[in-house]
N, C-alpha and C. Protein backbone atom coordinates (compact mmCIF):
# COMPACT_ATOMS: atom_id res chain seq x y z
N UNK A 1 -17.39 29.61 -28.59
CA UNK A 1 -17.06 29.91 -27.21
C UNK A 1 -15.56 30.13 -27.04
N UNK A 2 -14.68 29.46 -27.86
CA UNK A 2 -13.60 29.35 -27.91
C UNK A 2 -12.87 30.69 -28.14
N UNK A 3 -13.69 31.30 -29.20
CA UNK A 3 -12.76 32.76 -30.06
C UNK A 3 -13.20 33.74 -28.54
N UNK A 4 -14.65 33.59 -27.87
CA UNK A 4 -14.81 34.34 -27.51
C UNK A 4 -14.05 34.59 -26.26
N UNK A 5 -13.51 33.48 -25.32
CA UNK A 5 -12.28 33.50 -24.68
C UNK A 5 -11.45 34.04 -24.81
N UNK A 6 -10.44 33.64 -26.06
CA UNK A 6 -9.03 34.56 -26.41
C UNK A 6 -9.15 35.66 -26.49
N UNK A 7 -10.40 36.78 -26.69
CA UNK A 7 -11.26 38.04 -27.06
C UNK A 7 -10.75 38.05 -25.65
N UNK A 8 -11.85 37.65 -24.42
CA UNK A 8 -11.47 38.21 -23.25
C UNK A 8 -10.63 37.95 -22.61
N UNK A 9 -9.52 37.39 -22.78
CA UNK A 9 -8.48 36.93 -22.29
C UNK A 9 -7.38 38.15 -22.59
N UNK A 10 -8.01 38.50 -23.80
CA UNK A 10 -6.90 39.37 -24.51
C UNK A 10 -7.15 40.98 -23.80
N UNK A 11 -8.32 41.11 -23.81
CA UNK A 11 -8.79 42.16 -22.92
C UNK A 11 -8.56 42.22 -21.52
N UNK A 12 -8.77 40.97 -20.87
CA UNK A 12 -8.05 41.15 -19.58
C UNK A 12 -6.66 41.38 -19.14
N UNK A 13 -6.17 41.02 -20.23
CA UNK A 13 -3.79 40.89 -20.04
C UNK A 13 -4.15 42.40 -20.31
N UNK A 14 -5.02 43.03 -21.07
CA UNK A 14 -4.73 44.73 -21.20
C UNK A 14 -5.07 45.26 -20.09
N UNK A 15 -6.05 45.25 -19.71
CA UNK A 15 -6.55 45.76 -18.11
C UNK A 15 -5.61 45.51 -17.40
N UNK A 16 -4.95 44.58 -17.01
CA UNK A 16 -4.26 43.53 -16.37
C UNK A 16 -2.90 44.40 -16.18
N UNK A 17 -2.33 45.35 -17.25
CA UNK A 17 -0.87 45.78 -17.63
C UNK A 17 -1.50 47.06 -17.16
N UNK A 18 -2.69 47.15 -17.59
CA UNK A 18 -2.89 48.76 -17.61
C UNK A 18 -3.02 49.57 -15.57
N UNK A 19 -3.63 48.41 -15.11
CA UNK A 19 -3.20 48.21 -13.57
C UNK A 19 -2.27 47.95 -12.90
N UNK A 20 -1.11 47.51 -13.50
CA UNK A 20 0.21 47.52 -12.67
C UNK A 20 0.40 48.08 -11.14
N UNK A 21 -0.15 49.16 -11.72
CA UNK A 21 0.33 49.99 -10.38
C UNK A 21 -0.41 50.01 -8.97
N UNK A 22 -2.06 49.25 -9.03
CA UNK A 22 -2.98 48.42 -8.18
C UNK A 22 -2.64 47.69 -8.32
N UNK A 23 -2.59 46.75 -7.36
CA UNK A 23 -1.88 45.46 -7.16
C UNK A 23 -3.01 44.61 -6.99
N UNK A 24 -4.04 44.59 -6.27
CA UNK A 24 -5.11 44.32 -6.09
C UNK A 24 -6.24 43.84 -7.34
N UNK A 25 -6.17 45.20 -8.12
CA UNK A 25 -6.78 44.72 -9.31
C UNK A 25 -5.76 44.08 -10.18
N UNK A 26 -4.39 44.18 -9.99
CA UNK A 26 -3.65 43.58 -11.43
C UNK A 26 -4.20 41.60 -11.30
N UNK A 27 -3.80 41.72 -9.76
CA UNK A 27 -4.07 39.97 -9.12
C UNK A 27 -5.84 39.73 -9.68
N UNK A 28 -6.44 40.29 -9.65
CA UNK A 28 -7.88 39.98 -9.74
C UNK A 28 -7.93 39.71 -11.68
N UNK A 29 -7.24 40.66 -12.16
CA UNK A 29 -7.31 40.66 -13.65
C UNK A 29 -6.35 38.90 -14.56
N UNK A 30 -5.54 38.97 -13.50
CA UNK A 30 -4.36 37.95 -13.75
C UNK A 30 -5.19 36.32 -13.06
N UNK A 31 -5.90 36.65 -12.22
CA UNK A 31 -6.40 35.27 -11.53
C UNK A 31 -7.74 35.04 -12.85
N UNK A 32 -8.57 36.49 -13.39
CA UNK A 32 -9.63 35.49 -14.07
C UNK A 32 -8.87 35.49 -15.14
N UNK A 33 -7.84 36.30 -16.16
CA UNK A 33 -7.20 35.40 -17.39
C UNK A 33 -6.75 34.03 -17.11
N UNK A 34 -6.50 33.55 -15.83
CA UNK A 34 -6.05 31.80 -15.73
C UNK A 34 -7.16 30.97 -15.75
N UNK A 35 -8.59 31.79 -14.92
CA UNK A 35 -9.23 30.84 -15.13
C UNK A 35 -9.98 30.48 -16.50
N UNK A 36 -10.09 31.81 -17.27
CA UNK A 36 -10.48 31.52 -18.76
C UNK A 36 -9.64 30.16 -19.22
N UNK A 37 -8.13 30.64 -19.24
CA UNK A 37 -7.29 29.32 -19.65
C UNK A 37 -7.62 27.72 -19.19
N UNK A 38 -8.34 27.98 -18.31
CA UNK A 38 -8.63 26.76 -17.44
C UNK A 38 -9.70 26.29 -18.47
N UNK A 39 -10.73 26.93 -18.66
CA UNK A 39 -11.88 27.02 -19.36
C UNK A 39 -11.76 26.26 -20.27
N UNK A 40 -10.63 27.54 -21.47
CA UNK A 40 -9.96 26.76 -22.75
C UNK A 40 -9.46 25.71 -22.68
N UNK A 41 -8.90 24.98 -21.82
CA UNK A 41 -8.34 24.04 -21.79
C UNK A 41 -9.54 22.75 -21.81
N UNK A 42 -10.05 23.23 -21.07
CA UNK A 42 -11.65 21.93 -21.14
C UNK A 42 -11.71 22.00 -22.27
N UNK A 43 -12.48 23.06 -22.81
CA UNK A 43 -13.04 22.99 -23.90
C UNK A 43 -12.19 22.20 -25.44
N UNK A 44 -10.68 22.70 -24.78
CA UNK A 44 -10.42 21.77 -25.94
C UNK A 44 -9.87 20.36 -25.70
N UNK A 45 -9.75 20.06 -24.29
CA UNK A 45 -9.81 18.82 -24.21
C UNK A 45 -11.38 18.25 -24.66
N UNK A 46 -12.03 18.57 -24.86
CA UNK A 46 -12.89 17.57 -25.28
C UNK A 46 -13.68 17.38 -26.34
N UNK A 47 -13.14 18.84 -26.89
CA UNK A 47 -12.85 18.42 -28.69
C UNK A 47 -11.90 18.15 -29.36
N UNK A 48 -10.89 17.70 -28.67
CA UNK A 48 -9.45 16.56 -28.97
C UNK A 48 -10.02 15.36 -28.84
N UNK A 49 -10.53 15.11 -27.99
CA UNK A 49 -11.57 13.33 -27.76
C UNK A 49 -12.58 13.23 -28.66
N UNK A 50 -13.31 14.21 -29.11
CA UNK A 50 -14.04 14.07 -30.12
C UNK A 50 -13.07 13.92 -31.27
N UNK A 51 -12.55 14.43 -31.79
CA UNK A 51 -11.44 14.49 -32.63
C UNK A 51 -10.52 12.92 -32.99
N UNK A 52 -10.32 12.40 -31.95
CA UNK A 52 -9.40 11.02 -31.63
C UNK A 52 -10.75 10.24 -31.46
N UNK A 53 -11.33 10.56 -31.25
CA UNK A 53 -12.94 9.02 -31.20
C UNK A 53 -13.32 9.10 -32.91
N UNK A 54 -13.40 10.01 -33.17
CA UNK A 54 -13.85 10.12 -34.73
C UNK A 54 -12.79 9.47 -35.43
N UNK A 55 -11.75 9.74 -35.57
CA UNK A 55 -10.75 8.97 -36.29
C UNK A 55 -10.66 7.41 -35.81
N UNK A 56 -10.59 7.05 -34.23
CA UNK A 56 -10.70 5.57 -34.49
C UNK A 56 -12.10 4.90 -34.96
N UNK A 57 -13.07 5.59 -35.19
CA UNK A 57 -14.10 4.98 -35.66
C UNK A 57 -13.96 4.51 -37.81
N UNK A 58 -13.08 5.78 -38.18
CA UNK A 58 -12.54 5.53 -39.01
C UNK A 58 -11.69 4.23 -39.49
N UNK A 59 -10.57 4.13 -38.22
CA UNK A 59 -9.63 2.93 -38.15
C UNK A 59 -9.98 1.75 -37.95
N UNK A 60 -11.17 1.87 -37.21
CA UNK A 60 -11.74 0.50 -37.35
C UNK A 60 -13.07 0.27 -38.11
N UNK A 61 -13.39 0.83 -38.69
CA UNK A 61 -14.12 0.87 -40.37
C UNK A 61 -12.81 -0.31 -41.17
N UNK A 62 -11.95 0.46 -41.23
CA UNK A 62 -11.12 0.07 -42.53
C UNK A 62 -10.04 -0.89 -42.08
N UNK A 63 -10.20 -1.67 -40.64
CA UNK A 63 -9.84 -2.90 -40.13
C UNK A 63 -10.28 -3.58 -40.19
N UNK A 64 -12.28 -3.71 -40.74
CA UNK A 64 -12.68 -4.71 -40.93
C UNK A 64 -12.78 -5.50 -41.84
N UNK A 65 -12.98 -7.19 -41.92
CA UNK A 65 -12.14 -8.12 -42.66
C UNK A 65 -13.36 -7.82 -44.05
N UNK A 66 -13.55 -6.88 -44.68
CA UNK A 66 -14.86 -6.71 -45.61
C UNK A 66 -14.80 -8.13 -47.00
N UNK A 67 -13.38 -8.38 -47.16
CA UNK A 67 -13.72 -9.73 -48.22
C UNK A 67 -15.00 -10.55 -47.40
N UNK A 68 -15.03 -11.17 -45.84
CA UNK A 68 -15.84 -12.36 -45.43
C UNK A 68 -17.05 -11.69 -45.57
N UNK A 69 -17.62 -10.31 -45.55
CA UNK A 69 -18.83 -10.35 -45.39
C UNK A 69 -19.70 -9.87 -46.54
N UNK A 70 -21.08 -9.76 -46.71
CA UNK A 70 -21.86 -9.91 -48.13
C UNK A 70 -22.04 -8.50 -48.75
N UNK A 71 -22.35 -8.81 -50.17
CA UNK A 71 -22.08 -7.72 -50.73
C UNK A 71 -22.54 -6.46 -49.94
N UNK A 72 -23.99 -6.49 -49.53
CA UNK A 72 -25.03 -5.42 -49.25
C UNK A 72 -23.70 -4.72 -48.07
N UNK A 73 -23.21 -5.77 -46.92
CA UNK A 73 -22.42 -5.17 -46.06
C UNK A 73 -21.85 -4.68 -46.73
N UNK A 74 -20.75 -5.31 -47.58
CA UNK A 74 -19.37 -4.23 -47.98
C UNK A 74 -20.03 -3.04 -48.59
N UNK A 75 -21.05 -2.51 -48.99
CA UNK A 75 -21.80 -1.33 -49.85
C UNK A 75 -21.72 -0.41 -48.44
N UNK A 76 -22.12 -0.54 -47.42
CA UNK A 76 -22.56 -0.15 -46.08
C UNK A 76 -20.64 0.07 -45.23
N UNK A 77 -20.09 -0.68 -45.46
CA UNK A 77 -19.20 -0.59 -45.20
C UNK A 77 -18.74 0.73 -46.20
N UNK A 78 -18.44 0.94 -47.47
CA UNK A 78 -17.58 1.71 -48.56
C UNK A 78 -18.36 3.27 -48.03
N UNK A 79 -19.56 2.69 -47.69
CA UNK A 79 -20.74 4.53 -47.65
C UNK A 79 -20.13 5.31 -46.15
N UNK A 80 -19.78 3.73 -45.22
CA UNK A 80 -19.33 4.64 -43.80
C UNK A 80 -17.83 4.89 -43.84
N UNK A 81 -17.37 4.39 -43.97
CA UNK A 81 -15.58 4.64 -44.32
C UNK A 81 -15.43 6.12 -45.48
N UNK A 82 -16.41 6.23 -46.17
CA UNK A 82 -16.55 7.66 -47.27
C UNK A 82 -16.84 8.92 -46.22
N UNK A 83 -18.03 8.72 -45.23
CA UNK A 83 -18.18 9.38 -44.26
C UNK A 83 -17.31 9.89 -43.16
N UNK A 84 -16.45 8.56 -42.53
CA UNK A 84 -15.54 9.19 -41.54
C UNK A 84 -13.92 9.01 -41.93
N UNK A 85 -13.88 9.53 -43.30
CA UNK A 85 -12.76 9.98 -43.72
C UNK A 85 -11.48 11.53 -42.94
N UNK A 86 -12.79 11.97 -43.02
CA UNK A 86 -12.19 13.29 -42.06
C UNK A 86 -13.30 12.80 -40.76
N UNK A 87 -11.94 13.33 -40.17
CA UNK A 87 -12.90 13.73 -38.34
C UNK A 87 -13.79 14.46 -38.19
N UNK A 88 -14.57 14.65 -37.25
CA UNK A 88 -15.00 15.88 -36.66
C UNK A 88 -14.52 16.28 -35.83
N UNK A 89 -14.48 17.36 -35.88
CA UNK A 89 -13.90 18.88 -35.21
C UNK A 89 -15.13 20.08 -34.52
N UNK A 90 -14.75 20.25 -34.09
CA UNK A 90 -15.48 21.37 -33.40
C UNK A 90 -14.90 22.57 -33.84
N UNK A 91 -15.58 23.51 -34.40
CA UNK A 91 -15.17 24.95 -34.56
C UNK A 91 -15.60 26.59 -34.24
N UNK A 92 -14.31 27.07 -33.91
CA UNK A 92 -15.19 28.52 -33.34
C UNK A 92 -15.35 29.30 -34.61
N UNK A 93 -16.81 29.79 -34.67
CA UNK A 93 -16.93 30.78 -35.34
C UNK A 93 -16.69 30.10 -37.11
N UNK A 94 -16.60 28.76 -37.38
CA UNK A 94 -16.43 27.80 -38.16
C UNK A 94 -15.02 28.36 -38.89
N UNK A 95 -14.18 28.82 -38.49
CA UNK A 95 -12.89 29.24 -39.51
C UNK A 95 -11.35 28.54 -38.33
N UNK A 96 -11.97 28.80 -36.59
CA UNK A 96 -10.76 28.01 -36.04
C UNK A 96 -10.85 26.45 -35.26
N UNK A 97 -10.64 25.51 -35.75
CA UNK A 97 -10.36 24.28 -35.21
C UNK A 97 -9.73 24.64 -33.87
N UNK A 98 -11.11 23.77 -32.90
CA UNK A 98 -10.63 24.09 -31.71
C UNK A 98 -10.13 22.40 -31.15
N UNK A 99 -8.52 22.08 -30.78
CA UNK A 99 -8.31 21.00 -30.26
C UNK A 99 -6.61 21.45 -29.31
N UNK A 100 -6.31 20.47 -28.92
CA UNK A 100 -5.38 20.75 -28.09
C UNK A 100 -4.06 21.47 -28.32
N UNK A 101 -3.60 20.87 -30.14
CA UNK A 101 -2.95 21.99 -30.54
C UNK A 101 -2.91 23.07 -30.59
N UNK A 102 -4.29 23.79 -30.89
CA UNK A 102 -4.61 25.00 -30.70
C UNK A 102 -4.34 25.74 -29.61
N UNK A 103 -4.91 24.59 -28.46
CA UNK A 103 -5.14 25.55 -26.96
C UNK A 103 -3.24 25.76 -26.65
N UNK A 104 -2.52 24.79 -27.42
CA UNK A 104 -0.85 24.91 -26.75
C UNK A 104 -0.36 25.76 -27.61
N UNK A 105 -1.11 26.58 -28.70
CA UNK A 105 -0.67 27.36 -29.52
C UNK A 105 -0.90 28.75 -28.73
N UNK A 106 -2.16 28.79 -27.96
CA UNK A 106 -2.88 30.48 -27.36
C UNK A 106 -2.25 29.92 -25.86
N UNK A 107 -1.73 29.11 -25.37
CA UNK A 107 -1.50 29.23 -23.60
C UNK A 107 -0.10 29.61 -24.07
N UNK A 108 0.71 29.02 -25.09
CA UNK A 108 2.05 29.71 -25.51
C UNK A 108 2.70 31.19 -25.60
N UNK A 109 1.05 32.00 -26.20
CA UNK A 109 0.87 33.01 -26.74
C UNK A 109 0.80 34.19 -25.20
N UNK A 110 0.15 33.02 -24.28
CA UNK A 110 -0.70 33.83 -23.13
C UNK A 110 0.69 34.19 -22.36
């Protein structure tokens, strides 16, 4: 959903220039590229929280006191800490990591 935004976002700043001289349509072209941004911005706020929930689930994996508890735990413990080593991420089109860096990378761009 993400790629497909910057796609029309990118298409609208062209329309957008290519109208200058309507004022009417330039404002109409310029009001929905903000609200896409608005869009993007959800969207990657809340695969930044996914992103930051996944990692403290990590952090507190590998805060727990695993000497006190029995073997079978610590086995259960080593298998989930192997698991949420990396985060999850959400991705567009699986090649761009969509999180807040990103979105301050394309509103920079915009």
């Amino acid at each position: 959903m993400a790629a497909v935004n910057l796609l029309i976002i990118s298409m609208t700043g062209v329309t957008a220039v290519t109208n200058m001289d309507k004022p009417e349509e330039f404002f109409r072209q310029i009001t929905f590229s903000c609200a896409l941004l608005v869009h993007l911005f959800f969207e990657s706020f809340q695969a930044q929280r996914l992103i930051d929930h996944s990692s403290l689930v990590h952090t507190s994996l590998t805060s727990v006191p695993w000497y006190q508890t029995s073997s079978r735990t610590r086995k259960i413990l080593i298998f989930m800490i192997m698991k949420t080593r990396e985060p999850c991420v959400l991705t567009a089109g699986k090649m761009y990591v969509i999180s807040m860096d990103t979105f301050s990378t394309v509103s920079n761009n915009f």
